[in-house]
N, C-alpha and C. Protein backbone atom coordinates (compact mmCIF):
# COMPACT_ATOMS: atom_id res chain seq x y z
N UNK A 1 66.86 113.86 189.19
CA UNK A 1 66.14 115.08 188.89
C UNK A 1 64.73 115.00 189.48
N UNK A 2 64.21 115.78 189.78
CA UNK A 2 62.86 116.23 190.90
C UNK A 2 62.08 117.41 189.43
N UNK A 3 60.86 115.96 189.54
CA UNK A 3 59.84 117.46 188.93
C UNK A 3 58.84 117.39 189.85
N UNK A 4 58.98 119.23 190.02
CA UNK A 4 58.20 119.33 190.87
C UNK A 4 56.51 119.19 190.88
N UNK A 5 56.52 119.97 189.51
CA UNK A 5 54.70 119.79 188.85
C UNK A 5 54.00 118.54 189.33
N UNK A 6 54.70 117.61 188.63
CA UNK A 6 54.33 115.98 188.62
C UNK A 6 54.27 115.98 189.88
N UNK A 7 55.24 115.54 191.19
CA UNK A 7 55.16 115.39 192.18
C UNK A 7 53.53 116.26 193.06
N UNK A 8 53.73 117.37 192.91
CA UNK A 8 52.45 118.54 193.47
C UNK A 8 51.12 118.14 192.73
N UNK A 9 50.89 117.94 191.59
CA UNK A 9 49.64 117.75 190.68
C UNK A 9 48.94 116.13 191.31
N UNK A 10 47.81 116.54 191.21
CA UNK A 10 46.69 115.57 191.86
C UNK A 10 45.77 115.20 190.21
N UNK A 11 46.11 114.50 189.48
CA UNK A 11 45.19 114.44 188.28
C UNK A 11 44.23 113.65 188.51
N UNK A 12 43.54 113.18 189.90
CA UNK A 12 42.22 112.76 189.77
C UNK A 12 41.25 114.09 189.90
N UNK A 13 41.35 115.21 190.94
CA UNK A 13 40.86 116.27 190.45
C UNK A 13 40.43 117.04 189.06
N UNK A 14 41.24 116.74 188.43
CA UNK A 14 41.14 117.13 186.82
C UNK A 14 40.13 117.14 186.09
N UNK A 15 39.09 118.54 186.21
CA UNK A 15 37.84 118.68 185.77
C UNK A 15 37.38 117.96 184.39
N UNK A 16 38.63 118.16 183.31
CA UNK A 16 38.28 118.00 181.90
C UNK A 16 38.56 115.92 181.95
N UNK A 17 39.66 115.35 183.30
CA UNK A 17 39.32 113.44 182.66
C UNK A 17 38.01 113.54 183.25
N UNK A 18 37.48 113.85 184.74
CA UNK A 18 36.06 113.59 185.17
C UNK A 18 35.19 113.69 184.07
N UNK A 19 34.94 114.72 183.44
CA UNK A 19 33.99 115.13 182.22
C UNK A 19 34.09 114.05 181.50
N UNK A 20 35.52 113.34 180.87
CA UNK A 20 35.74 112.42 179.77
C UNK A 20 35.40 111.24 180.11
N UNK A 21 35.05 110.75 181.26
CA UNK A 21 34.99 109.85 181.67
C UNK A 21 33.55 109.76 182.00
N UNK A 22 32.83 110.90 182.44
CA UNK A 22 31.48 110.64 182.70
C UNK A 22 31.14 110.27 181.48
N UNK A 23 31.37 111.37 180.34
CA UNK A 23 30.86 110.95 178.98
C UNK A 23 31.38 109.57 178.57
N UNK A 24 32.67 108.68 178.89
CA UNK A 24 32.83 107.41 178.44
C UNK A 24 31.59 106.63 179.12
N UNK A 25 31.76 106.94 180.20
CA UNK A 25 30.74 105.61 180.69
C UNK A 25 29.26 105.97 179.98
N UNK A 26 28.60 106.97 180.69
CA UNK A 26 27.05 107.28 179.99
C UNK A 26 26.74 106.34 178.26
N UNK A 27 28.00 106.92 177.45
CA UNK A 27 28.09 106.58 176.54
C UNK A 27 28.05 105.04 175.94
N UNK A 28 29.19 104.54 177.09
CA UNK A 28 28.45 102.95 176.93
C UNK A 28 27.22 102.54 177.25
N UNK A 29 26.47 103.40 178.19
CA UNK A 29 25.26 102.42 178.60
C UNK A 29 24.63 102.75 177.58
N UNK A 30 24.49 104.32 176.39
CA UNK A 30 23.94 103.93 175.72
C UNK A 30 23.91 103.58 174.16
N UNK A 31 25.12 103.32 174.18
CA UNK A 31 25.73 102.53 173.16
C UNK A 31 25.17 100.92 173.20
N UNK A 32 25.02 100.60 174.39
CA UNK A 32 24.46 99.06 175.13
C UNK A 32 22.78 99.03 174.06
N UNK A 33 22.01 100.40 174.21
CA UNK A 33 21.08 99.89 174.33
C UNK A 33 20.60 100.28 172.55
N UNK A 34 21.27 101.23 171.59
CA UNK A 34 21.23 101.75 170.81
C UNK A 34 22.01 100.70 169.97
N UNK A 35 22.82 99.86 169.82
CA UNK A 35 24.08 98.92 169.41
C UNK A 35 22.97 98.44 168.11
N UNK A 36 21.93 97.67 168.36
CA UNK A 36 21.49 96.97 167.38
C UNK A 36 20.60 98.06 166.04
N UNK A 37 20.75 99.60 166.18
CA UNK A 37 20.34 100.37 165.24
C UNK A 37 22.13 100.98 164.59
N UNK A 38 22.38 100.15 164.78
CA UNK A 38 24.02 101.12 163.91
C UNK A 38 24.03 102.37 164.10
N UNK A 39 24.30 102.62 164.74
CA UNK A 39 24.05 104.96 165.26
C UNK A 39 25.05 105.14 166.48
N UNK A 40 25.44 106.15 166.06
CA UNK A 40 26.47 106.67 167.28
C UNK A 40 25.93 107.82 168.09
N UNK A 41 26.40 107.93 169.07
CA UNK A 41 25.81 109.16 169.94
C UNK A 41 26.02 110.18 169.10
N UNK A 42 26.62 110.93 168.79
CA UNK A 42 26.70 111.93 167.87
C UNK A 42 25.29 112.08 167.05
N UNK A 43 25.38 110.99 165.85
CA UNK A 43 24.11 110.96 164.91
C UNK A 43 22.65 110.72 165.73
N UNK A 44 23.05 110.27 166.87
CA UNK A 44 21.76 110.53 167.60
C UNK A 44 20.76 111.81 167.98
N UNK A 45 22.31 112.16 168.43
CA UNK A 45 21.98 113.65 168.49
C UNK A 45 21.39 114.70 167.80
N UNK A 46 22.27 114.51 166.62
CA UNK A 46 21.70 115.29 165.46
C UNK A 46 20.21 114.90 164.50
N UNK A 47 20.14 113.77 165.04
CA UNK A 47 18.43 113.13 164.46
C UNK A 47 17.80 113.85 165.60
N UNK A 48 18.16 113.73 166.87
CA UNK A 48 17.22 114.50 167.63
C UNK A 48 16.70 115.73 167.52
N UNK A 49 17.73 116.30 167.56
CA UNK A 49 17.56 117.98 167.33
C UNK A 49 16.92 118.18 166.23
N UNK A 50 17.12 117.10 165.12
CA UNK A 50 16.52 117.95 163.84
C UNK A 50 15.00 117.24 163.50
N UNK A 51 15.12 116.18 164.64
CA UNK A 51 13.41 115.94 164.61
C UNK A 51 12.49 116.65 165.47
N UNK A 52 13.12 117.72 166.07
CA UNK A 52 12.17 118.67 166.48
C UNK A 52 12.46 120.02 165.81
N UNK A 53 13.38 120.18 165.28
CA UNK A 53 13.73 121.81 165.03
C UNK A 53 13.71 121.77 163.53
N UNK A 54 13.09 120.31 162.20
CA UNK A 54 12.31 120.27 161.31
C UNK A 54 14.19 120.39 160.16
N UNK A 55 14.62 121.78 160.29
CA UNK A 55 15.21 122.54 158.98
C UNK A 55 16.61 123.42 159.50
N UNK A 56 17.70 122.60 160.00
CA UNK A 56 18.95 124.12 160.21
C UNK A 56 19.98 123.92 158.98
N UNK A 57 20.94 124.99 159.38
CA UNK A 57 22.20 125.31 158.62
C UNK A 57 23.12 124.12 159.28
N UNK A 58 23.94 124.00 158.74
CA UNK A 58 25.12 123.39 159.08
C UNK A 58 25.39 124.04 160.44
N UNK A 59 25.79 125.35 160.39
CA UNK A 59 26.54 125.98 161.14
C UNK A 59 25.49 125.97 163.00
N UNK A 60 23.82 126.43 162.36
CA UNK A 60 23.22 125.83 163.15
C UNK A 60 23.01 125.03 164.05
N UNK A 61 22.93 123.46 163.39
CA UNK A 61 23.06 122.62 164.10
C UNK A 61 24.52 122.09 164.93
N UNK A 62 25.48 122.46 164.32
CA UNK A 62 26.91 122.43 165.03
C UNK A 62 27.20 123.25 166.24
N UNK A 63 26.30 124.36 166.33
CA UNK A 63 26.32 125.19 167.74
C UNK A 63 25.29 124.27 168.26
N UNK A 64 24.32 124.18 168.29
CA UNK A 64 23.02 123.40 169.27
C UNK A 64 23.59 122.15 169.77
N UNK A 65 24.23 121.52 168.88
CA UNK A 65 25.18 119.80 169.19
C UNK A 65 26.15 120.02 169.63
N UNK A 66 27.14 120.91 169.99
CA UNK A 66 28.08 121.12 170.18
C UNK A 66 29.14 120.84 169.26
N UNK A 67 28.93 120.15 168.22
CA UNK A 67 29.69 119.11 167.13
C UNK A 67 31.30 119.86 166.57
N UNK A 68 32.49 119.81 166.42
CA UNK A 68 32.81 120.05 165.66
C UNK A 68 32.81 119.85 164.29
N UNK A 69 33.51 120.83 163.63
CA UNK A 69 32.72 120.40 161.91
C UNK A 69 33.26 119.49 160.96
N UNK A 70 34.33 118.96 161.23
CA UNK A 70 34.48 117.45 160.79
C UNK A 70 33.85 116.59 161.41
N UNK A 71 33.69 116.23 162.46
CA UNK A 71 33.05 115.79 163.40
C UNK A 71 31.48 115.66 162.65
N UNK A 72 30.49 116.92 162.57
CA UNK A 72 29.72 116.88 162.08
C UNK A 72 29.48 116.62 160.65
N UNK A 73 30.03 117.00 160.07
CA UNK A 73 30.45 116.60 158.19
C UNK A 73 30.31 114.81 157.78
N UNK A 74 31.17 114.30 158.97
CA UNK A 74 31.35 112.79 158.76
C UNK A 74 29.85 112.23 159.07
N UNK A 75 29.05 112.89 160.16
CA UNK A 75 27.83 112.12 160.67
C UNK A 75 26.82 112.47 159.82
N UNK A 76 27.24 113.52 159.22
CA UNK A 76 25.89 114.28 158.21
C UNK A 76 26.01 113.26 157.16
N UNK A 77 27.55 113.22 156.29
CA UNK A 77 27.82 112.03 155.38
C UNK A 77 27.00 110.68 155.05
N UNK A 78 27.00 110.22 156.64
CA UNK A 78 26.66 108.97 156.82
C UNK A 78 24.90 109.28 157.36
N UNK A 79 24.34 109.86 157.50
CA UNK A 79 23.59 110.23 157.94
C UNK A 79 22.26 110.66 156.50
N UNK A 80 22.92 110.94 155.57
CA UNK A 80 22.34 111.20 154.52
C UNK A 80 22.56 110.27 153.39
N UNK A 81 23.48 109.45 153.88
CA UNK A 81 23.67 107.80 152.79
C UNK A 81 22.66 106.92 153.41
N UNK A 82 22.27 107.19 155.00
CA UNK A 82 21.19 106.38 154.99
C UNK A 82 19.37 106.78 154.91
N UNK A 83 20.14 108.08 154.48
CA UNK A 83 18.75 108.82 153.93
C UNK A 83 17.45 108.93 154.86
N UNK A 84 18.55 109.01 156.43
CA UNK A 84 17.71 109.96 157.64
C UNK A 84 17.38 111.35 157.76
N UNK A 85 18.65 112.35 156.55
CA UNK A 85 18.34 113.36 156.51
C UNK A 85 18.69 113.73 154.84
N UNK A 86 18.46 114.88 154.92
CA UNK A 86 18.43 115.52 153.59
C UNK A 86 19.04 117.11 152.81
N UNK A 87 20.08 117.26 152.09
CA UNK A 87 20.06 118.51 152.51
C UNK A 87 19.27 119.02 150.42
N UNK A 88 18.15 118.63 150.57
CA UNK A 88 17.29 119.05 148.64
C UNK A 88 16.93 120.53 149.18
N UNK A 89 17.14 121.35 150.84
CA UNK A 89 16.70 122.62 150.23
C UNK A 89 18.21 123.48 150.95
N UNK A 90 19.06 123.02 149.87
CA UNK A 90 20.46 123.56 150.70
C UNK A 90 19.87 125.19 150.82
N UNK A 91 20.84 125.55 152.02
CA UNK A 91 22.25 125.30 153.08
C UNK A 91 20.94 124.57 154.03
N UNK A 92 20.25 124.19 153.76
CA UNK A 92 18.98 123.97 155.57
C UNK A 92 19.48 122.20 154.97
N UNK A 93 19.60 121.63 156.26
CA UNK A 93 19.67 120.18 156.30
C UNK A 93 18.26 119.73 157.02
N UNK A 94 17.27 119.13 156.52
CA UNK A 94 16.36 118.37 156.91
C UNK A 94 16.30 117.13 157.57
N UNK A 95 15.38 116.68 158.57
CA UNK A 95 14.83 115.34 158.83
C UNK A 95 14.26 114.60 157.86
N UNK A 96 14.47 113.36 157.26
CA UNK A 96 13.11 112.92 156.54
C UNK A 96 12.30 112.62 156.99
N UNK A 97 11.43 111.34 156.23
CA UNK A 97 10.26 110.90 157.18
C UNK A 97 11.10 109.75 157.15
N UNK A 98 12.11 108.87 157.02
CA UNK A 98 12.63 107.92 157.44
C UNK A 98 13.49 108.24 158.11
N UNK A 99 14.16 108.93 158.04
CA UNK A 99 14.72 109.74 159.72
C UNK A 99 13.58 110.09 160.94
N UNK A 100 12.66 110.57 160.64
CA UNK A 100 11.77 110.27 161.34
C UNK A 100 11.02 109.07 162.34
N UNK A 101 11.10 108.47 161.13
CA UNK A 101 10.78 107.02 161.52
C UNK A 101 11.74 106.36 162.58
N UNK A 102 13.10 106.31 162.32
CA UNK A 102 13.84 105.96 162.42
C UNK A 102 14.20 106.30 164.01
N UNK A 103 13.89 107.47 164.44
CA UNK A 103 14.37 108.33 165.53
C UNK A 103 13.10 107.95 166.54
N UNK A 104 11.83 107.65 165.84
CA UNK A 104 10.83 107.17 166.45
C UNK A 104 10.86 105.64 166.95
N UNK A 105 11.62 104.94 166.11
CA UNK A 105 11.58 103.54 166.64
C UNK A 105 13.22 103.40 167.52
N UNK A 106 13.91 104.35 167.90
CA UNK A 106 14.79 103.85 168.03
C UNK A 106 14.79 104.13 170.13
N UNK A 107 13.69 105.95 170.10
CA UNK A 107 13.38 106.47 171.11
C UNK A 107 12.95 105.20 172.94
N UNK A 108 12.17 104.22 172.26
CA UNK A 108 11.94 103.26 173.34
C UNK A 108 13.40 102.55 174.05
N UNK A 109 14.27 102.39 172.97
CA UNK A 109 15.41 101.91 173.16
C UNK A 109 16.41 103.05 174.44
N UNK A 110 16.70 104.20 173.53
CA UNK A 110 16.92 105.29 174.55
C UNK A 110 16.48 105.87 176.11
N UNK A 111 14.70 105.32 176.30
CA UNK A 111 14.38 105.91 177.06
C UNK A 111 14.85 104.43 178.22
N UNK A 112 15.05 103.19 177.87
CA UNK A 112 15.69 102.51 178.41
C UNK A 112 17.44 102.94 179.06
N UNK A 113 18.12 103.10 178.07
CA UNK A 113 19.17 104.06 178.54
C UNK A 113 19.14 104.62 179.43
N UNK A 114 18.28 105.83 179.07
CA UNK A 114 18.04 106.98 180.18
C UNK A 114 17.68 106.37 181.80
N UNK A 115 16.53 105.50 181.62
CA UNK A 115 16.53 105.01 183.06
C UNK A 115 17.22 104.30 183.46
N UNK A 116 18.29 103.63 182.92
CA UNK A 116 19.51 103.41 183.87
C UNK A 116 20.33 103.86 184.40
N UNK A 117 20.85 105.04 183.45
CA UNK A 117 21.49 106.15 184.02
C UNK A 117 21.12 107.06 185.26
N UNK A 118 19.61 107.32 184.69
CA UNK A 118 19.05 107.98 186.23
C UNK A 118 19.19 107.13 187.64
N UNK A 119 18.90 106.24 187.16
CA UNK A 119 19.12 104.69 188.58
C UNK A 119 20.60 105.13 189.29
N UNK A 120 21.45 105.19 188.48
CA UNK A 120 22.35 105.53 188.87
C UNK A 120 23.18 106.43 189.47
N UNK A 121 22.38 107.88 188.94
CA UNK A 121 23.12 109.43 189.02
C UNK A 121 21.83 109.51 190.53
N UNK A 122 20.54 108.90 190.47
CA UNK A 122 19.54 109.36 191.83
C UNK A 122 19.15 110.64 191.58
N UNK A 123 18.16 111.18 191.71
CA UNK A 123 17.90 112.83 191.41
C UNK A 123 19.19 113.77 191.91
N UNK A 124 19.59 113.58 193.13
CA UNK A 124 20.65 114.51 192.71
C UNK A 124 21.78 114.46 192.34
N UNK A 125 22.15 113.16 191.84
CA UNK A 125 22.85 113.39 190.52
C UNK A 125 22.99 114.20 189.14
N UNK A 126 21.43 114.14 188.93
CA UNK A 126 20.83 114.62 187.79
C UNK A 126 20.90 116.01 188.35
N UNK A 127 20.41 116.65 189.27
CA UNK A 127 20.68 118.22 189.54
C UNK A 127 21.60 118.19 189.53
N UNK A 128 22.65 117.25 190.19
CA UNK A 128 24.45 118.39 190.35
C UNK A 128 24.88 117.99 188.08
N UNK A 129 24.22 117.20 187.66
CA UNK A 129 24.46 117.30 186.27
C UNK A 129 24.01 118.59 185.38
N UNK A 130 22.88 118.65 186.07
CA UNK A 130 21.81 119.88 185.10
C UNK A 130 22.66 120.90 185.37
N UNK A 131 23.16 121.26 186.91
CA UNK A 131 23.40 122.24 187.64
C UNK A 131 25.22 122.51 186.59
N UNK A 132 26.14 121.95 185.78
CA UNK A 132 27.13 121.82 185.41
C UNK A 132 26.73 122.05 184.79
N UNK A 133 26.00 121.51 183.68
CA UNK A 133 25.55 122.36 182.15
C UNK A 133 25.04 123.30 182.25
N UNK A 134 24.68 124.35 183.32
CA UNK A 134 23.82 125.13 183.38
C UNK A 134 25.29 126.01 183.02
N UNK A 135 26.23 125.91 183.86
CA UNK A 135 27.31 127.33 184.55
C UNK A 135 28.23 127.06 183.01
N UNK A 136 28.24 125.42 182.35
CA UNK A 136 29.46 125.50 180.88
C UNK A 136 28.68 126.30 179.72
N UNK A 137 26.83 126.10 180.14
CA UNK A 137 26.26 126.88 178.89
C UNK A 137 25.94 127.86 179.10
C-alpha cells in the first residue's frame, strides 16, 4: 500500500515543529541560567508582566502571557505558595514585594540568558524573530 501524503509531505518545513523547537532550545538556555531559582519560564513570565503592570485579572494576564488557563492556574498556585504574588484584592492578582524582590534578583541571571541567545540569533535573527511575532500578534 502507497500513502501518498506521507510520501509528498516534507515535515522539516512544518511551521508549528520549527516554532516548538525554537522555543525548546531558547528555553534550555534559559532554564541553564534560571535553574538555581526554582522557576519555570512560564512563572517567569508572569512575575514579569506583573512586576510592571502592578494588578490584573486572571483573564488579563492569560491574554498578555499567552497562558492557557490550567496552564496558568497551576503557576499562579505555585506562585502564590511562594508568596511572589497575591490575589488579598480578588479578582486583581498582585506582585508582592517578595515577588518583587525576587524578579529583581533573579533579572541579572536572565539578562545573561538573553545575551547568549542574541550571540546566537545576530541582529538579524532577532529582526526575522521580532518580525514573526509581529504578523502571529
Amino acid at each position: 500500500m502507497e500513502y501518498e501524503n506521507i510520501t509528498s509531505f516534507d515535515p522539516r518545513v512544518c511551521i508549528s515543529g520549527k516554532v516548538t523547537r525554537i522555543n525548546r532550545l531558547t528555553a534550555n538556555i534559559f532554564r541553564k541560567y534560571l535553574h538555581p531559582f526554582d522557576i519555570t519560564n512560564s512563572q517567569t513570565t508572569i512575575l514579569f508582566i506583573l512586576s510592571k503592570r502592578e494588578a490584573l485579572t486572571q483573564k488579563e494576564l492569560s491574554e498578555i502571557a499567552v497562558l492557557e488557563k490550567s496552564t496558568l492556574n497551576r503557576n499562579l498556585k505555585r506562585l502564590i505558595d511562594k508568596q511572589y504574588l497575591t490575589r488579598n484584592a480578588f479578582p486583581l492578582i498582585q506582585i508582592t514585594e517578595t515577588g518583587k524582590q525576587f524578579v529583581n534578583d533573579i533579572i541579572p541571571e536572565w539578562e545573561k540568558a538573553m545575551t547568549e541567545i542574541k550571540a546566537l540569533l545576530t541582529p538579524e535573527g532577532e529582526n526575522a524573530l521580532d518580525l514573526v511575532h509581529h504578523k502571529l500578534t
